[in-house]
Protein backbone atom coordinates (compact mmCIF):
# COMPACT_ATOMS: atom_id res chain seq x y z
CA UNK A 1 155.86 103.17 94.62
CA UNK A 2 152.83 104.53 96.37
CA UNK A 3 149.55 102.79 95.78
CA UNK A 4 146.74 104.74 94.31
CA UNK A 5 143.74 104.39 96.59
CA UNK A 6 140.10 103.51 94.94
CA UNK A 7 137.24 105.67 95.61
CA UNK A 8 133.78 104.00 95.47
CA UNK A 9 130.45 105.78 95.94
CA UNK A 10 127.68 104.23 97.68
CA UNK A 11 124.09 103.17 95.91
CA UNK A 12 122.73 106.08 97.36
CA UNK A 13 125.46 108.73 95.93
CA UNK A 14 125.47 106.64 92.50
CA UNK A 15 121.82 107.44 92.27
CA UNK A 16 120.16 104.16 92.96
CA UNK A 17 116.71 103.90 94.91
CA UNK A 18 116.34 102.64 98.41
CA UNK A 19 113.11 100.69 97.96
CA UNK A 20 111.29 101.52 101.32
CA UNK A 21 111.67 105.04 100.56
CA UNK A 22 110.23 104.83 96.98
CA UNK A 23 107.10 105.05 95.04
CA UNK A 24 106.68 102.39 92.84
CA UNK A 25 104.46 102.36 89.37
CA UNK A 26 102.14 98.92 89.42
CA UNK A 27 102.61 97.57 85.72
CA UNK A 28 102.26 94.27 83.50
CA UNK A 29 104.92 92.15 81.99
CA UNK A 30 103.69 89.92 80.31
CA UNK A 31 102.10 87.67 82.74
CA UNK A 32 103.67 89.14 85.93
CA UNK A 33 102.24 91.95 88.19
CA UNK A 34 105.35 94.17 88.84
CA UNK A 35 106.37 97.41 90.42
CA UNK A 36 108.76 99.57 88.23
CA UNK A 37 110.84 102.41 88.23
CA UNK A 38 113.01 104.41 86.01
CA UNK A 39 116.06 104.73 88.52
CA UNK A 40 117.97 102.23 89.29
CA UNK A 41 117.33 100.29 92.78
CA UNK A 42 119.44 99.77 95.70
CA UNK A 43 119.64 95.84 96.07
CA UNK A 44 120.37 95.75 99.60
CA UNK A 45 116.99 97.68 100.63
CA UNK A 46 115.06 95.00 98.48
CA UNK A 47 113.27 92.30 100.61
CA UNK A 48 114.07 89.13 100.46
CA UNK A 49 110.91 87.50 99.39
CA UNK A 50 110.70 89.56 96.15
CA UNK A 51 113.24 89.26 92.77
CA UNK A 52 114.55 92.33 91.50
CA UNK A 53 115.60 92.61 87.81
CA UNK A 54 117.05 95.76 85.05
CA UNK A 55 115.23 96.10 82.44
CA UNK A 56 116.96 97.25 78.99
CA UNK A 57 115.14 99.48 76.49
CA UNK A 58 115.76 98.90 72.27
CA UNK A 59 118.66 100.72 70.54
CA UNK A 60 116.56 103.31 68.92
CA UNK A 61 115.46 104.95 72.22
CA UNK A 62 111.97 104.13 71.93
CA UNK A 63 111.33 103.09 75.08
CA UNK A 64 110.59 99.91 74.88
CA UNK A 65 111.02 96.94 77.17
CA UNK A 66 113.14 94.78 75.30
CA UNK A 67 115.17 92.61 77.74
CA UNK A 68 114.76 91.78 81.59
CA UNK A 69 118.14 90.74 83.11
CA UNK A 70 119.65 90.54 86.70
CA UNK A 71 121.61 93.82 86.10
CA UNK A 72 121.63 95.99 82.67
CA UNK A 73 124.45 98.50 82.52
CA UNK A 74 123.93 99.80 78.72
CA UNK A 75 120.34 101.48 77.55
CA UNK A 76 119.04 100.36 81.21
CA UNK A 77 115.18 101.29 81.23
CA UNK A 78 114.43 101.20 85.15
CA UNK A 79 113.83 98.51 87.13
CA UNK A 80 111.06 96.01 88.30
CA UNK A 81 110.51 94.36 91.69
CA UNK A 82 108.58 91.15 91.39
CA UNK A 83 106.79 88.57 93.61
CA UNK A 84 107.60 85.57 90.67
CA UNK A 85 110.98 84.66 90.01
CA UNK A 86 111.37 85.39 86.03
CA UNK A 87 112.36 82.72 84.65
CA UNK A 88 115.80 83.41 82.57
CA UNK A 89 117.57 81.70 79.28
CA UNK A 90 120.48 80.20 79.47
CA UNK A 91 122.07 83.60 78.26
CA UNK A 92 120.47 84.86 81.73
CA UNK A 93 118.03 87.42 80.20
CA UNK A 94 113.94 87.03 79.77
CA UNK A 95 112.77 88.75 76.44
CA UNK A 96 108.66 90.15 77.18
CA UNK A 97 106.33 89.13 74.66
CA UNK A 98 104.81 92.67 74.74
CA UNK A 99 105.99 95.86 75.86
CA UNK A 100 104.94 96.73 79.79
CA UNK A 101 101.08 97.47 80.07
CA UNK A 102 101.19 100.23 82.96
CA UNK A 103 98.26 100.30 85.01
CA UNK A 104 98.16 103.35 86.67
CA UNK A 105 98.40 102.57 89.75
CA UNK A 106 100.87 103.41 92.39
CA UNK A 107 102.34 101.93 95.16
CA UNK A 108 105.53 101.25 97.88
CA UNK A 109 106.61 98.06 98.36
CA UNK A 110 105.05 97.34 101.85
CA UNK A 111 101.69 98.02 99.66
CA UNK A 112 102.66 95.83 96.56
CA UNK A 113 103.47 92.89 99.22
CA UNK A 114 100.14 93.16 100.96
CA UNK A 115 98.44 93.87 97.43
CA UNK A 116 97.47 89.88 96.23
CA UNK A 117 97.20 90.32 92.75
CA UNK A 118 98.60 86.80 92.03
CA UNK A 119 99.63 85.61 88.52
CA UNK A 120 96.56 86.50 86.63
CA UNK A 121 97.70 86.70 83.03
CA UNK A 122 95.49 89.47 82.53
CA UNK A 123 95.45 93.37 84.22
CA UNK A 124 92.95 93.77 87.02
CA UNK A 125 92.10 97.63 85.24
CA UNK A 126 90.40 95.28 82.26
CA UNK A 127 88.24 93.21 84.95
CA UNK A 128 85.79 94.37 87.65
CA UNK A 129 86.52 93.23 90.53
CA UNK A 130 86.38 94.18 94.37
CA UNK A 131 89.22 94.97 96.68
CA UNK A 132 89.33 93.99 100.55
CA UNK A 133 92.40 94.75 102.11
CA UNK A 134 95.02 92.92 100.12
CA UNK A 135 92.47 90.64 98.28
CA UNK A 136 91.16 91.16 95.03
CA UNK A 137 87.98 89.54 94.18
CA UNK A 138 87.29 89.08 90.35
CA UNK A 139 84.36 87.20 88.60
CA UNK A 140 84.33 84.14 85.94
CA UNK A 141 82.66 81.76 84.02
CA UNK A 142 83.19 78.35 84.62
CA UNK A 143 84.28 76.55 81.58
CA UNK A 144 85.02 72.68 80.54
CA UNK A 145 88.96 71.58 81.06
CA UNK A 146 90.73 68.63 81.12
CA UNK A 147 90.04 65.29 82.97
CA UNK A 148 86.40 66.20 83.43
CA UNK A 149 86.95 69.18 85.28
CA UNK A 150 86.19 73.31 85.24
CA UNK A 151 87.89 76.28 85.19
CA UNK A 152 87.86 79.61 85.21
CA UNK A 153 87.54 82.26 82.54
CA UNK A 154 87.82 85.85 84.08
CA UNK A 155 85.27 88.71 82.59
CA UNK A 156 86.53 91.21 81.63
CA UNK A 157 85.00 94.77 80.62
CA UNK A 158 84.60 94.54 76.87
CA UNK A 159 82.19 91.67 77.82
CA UNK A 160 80.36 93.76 80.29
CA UNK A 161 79.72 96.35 77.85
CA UNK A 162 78.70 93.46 75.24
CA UNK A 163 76.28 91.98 77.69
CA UNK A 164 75.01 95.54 78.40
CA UNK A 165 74.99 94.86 82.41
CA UNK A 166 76.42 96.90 85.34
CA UNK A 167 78.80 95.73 88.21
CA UNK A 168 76.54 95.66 90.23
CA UNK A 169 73.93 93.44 88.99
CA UNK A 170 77.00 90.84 87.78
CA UNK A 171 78.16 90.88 91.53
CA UNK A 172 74.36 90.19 92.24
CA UNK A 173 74.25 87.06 90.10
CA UNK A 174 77.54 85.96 90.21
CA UNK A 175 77.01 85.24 94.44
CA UNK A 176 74.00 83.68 93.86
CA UNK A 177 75.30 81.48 91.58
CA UNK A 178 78.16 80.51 93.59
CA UNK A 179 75.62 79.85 96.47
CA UNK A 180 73.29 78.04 94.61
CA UNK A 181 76.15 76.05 92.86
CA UNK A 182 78.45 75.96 95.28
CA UNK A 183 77.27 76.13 98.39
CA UNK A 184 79.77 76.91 101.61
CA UNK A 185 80.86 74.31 103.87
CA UNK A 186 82.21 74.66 107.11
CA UNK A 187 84.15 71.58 108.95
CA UNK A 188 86.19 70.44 111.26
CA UNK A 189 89.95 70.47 110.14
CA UNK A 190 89.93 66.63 111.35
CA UNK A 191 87.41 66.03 109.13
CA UNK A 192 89.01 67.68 106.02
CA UNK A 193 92.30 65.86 106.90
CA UNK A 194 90.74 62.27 106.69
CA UNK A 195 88.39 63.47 103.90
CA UNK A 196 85.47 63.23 105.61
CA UNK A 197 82.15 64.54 103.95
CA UNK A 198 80.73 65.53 107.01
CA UNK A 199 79.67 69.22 107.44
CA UNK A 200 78.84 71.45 110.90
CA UNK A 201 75.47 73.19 110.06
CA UNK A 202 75.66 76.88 110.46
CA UNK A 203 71.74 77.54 110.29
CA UNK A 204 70.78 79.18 113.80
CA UNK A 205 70.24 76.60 116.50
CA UNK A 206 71.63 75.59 119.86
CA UNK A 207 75.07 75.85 120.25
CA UNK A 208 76.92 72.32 120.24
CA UNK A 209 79.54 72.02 123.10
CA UNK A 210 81.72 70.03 120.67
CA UNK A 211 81.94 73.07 118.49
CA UNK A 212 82.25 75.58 121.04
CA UNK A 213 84.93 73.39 122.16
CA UNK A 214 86.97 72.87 118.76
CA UNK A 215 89.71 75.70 117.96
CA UNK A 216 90.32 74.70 114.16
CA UNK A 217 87.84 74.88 110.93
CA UNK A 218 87.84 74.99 107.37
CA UNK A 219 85.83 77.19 105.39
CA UNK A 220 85.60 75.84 101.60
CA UNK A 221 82.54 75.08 99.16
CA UNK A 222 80.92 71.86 98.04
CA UNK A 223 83.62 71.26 95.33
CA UNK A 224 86.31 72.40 97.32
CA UNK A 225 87.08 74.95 94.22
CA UNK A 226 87.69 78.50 95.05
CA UNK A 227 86.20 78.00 98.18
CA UNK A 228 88.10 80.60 99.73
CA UNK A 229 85.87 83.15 98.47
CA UNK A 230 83.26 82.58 101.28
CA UNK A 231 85.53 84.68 103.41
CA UNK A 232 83.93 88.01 101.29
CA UNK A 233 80.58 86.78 102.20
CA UNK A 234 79.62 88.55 105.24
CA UNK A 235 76.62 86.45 106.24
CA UNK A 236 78.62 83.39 106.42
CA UNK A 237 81.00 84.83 108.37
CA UNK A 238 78.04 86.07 110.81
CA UNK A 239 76.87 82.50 110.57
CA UNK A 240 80.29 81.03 111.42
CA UNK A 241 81.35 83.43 114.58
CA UNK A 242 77.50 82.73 116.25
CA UNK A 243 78.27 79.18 116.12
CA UNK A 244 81.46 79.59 117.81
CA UNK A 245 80.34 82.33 120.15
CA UNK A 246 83.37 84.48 119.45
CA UNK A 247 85.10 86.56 116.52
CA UNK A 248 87.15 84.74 113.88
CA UNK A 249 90.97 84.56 112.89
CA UNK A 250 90.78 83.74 109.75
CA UNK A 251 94.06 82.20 108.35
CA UNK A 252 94.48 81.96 103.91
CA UNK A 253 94.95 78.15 103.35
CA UNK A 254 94.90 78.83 99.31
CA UNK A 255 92.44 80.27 97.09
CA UNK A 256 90.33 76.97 97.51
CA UNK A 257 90.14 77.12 101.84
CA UNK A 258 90.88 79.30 104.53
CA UNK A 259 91.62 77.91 108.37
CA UNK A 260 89.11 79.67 110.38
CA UNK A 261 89.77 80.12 114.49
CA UNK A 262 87.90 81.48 117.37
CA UNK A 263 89.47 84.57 118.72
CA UNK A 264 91.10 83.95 121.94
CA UNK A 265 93.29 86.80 124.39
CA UNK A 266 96.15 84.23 124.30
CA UNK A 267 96.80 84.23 120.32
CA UNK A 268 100.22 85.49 119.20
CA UNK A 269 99.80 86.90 115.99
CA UNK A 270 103.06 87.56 114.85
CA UNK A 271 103.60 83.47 115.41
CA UNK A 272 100.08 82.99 113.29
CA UNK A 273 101.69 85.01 110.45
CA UNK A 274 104.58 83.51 110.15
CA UNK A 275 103.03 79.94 110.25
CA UNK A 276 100.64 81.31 107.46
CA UNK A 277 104.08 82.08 105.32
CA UNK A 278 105.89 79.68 106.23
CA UNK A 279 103.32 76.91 104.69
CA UNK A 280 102.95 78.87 101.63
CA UNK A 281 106.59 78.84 101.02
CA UNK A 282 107.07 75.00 101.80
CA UNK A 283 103.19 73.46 100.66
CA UNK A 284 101.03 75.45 99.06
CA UNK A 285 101.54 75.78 94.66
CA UNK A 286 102.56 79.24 93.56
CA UNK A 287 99.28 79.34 91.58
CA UNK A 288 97.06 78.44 94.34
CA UNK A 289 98.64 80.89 96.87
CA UNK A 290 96.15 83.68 98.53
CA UNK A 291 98.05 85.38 101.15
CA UNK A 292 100.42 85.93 103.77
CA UNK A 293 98.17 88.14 106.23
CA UNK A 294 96.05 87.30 108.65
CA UNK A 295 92.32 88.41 108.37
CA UNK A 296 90.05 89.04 112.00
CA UNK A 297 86.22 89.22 111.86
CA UNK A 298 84.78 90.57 114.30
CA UNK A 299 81.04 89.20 115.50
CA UNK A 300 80.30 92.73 117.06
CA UNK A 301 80.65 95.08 114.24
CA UNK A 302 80.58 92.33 111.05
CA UNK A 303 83.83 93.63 109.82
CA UNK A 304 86.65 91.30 108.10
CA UNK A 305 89.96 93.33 108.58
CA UNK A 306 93.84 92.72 108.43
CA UNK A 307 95.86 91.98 111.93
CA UNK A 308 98.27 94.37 111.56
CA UNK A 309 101.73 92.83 113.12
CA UNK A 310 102.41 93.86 116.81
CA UNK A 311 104.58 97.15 117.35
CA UNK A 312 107.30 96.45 119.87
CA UNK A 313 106.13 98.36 122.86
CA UNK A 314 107.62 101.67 123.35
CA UNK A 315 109.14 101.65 127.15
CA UNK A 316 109.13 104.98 128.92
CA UNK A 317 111.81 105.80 131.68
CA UNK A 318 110.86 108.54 133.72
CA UNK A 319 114.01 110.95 134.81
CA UNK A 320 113.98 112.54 137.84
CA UNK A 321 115.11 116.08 137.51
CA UNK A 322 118.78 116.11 139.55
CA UNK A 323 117.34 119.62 141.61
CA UNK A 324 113.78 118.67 142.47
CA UNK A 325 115.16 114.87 143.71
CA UNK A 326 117.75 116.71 145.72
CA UNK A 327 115.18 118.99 147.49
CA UNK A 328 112.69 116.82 148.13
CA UNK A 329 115.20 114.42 150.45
């Protein structure tokens, strides 16, 4: 009896997505900041570090988000890439509270992984906010929480429009309120390790050899609460990079600290980024996590901008043309 042979299409002739070729739309579920898609995606051209997921729309064709799974074969929706695992039921699905908020944004995947919009809880469109590179700024109100201690409350736009102020003049007094407040404070990474409260002045002065000698700092605030901010504030930065003498590498500790550096020709950036992920995989809480980049200011022009990873360099072989080498011996 002669065996019938199997044919099997690829992703790609079965209609699926690779996702480095793809546009993706930035949306809401729930609590997560997704990218989705109506086709289906190719899993194998999904990075590691996000989690991919089907989503299944309701019986009557509404078009609504009824059921996030691993893989959805019947009434399948499209499909969401996500920086936060989902967690599943036992059954292996995740139901959404609400239907997906679009935000009209969109982006490829290299963009979405640069783009730090974190776990918010709430859309970024509903808050005013600045962006800087992959950061995302946003403003609060500090309010009472447990254990004698404050958090956050973002604003949002309906309370702009209540409070009958502009962006601008809520940026104004929401900085110097953090700097009255909160003042920054710029140490040693010694210090911080053995909890020290001592602080390296940064008001213009002489420049002390044991700074311009030290490679490691920490940026934070008095409270050591969303301290990490301070790398927005241009003057600071100034500040910082005059008392060092040099331009900063400035590494993303977690949304309360960044790791600042003086800028030296020997620095392998490539090895600084993946020491920056590598500690937010293994240390730092998924809540308190800013980044994976690495950030360079430099002292000439006062800009804070990404370090974009090294290109391998291109190597050029010159040919000699078989004819001219022959007649020129």
């Amino acid at each position: 009896m002669n065996k019938i042979g199997t044919a099997f299409l690829t992703e790609q002739e079965a209609g699926m997505e690779n996702t480095g070729k793809e546009n993706f739309e930035l949306a809401m579920l729930d609590d997560y900041v997704v990218l989705y898609t109506g086709s289906r995606t190719d899993r194998n051209t999904v990075p590691k570090n996000l989690f991919c997921y089907d989503v299944r729309h309701d019986d009557d064709c509404r078009g609504i988000a009824c059921e996030v799974k691993p893989h959805v074969l019947v009434n399948h929706w499209g499909t969401i890439l996500s920086k936060t695992e989902i967690p599943m039921t036992e059954g292996g699905s995740y139901y959404p509270r609400e239907d997906m908020n679009y935000l009209g944004e969109t982006l490829t995947v290299e963009e979405y992984m640069r783009l730090n919009t974190g776990r918010y809880g709430e859309e970024l469109s509903d808050m005013p906010h600045e962006k800087r590179e992959d950061l995302a700024l946003f403003y609060g109100i500090r309010v009472p929480a447990e254990k004698n201690r404050t958090g956050i409350a973002a604003i949002h736009n309906s309370q702009m429009e209540q409070w009958r102020i502009s962006e601008e003049q809520l940026k104004k007094d929401a900085w110097a309120n953090m700097r009255k407040q909160f003042p920054a404070v710029f140490q040693y990474i010694e210090d911080v390790i053995c909890r020290s409260q001592e602080v390296i002045p940064l008001e213009p002065g002489e420049l002390d050899r044991e700074v311009t000698d030290r490679s490691m700092f920490v940026l934070s605030n008095r409270e050591n609460v969303q301290g990490a901010v301070y790398m927005f504030d241009e003057n600071i930065l100034k500040k910082i990079a005059e008392k060092l003498n040099s331009s900063l590498i400035i590494l993303p500790s977690s949304i309360h600290e960044t790791i600042i550096m003086r800028e030296t020709e020997s620095m392998n950036m490539n090895f600084m980024r993946n020491m920056v992920t590598d500690v937010n995989e293994m240390v730092v809480e998924s809540e308190l996590w800013l980044s994976d980049e690495v950030y360079r200011y430099d002292r000439d022009i006062h800009t804070l901008s990404l370090v974009k990873p090294a290109q391998p360099e291109e190597v050029i072989v010159a040919v000699q043309d078989e004819g001219m080498s022959q007649g020129m011996m």
